[in-house]
Protein backbone atom coordinates (compact mmCIF):
# COMPACT_ATOMS: atom_id res chain seq x y z
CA UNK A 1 -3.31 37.45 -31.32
CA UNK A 2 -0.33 39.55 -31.08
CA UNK A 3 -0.58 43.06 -30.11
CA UNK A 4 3.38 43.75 -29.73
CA UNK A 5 4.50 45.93 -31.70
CA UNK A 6 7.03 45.15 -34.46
CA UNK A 7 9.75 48.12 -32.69
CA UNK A 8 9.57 46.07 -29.19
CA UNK A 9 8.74 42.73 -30.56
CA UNK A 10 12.86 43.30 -32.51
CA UNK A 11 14.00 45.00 -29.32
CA UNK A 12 13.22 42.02 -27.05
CA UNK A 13 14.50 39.83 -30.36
CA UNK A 14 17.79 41.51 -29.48
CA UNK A 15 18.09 41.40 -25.77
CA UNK A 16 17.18 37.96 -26.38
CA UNK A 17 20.20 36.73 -28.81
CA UNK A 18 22.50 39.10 -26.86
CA UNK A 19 21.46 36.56 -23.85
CA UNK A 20 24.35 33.47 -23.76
CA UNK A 21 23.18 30.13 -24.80
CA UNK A 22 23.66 28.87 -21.72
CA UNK A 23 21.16 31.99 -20.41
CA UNK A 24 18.42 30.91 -22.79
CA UNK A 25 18.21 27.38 -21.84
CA UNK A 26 17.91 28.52 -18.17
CA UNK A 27 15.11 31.02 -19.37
CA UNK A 28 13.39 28.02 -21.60
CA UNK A 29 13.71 25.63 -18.33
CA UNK A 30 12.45 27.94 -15.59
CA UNK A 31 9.39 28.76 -18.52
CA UNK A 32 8.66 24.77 -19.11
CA UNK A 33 8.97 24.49 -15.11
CA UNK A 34 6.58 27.01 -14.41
CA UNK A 35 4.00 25.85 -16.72
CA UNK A 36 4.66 22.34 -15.10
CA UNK A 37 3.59 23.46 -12.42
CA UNK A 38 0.20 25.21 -13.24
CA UNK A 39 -0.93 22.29 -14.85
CA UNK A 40 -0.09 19.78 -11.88
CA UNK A 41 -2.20 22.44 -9.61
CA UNK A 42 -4.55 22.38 -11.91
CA UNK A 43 -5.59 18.09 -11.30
CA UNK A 44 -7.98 16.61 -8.65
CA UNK A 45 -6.03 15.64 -5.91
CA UNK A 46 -5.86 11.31 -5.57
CA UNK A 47 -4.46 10.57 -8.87
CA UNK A 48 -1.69 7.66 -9.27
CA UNK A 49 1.09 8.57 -10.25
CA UNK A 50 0.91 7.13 -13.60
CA UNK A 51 -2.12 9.28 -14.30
CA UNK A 52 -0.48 12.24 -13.06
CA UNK A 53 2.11 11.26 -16.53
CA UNK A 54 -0.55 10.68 -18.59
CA UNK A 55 -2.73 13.94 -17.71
CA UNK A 56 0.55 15.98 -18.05
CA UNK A 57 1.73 14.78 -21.61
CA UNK A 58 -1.56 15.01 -22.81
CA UNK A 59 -1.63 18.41 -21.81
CA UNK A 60 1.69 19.74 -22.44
CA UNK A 61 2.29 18.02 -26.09
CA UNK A 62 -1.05 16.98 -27.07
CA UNK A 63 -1.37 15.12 -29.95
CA UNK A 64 2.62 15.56 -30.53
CA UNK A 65 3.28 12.23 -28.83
CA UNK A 66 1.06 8.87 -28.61
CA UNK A 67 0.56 9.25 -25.12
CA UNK A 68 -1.41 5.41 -24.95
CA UNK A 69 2.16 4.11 -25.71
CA UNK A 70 4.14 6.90 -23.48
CA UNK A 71 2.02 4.94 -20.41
CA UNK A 72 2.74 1.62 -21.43
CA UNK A 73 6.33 3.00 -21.77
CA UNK A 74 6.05 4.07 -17.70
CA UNK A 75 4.37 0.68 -17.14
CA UNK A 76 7.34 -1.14 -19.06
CA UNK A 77 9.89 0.53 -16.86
CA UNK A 78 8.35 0.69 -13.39
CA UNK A 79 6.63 -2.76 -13.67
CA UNK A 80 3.48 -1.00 -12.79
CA UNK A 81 -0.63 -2.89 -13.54
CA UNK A 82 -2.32 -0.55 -16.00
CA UNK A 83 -3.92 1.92 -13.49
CA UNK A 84 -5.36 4.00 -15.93
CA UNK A 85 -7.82 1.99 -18.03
């Protein structure tokens, strides 16, 4: 649903690209970071920290990434037992 309309949806455009490069990225972190964060508040307290990754891929990218293999990635590097099966 969108229910901007086109006259502010161009004007924000605007102020947007007259933002630096630089500005945007900050503006696309601090956005990512934020919703990082109301997803982690949003788990059961007592997770590992393994399923803390695994909760907040699956969330954040969904099916974008083959999260089975993203934990067996995290296992790889941090020498980790599989926690989460």
């Amino acid at each position: 649903m969108n229910d901007t309309s086109p006259e502010v949806a161009e004007l924000m455009r605007e102020r947007l690209l007259a933002r630096s490069g630089a500005e945007r990225v900050l503006m696309g972190s601090l956005a990512f970071d934020a919703a990082r964060a109301m997803v982690l508040a949003s788990f059961p307290t007592g997770l590992s920290e393994i399923e803390i990754k695994r909760r907040l891929c699956e969330r954040l990218y969904g099916n974008e990434v083959d999260v089975d293999a993203f934990v067996e990635h995290l296992q790889v590097i941090g020498g980790t037992p599989d926690e989460t099966r």
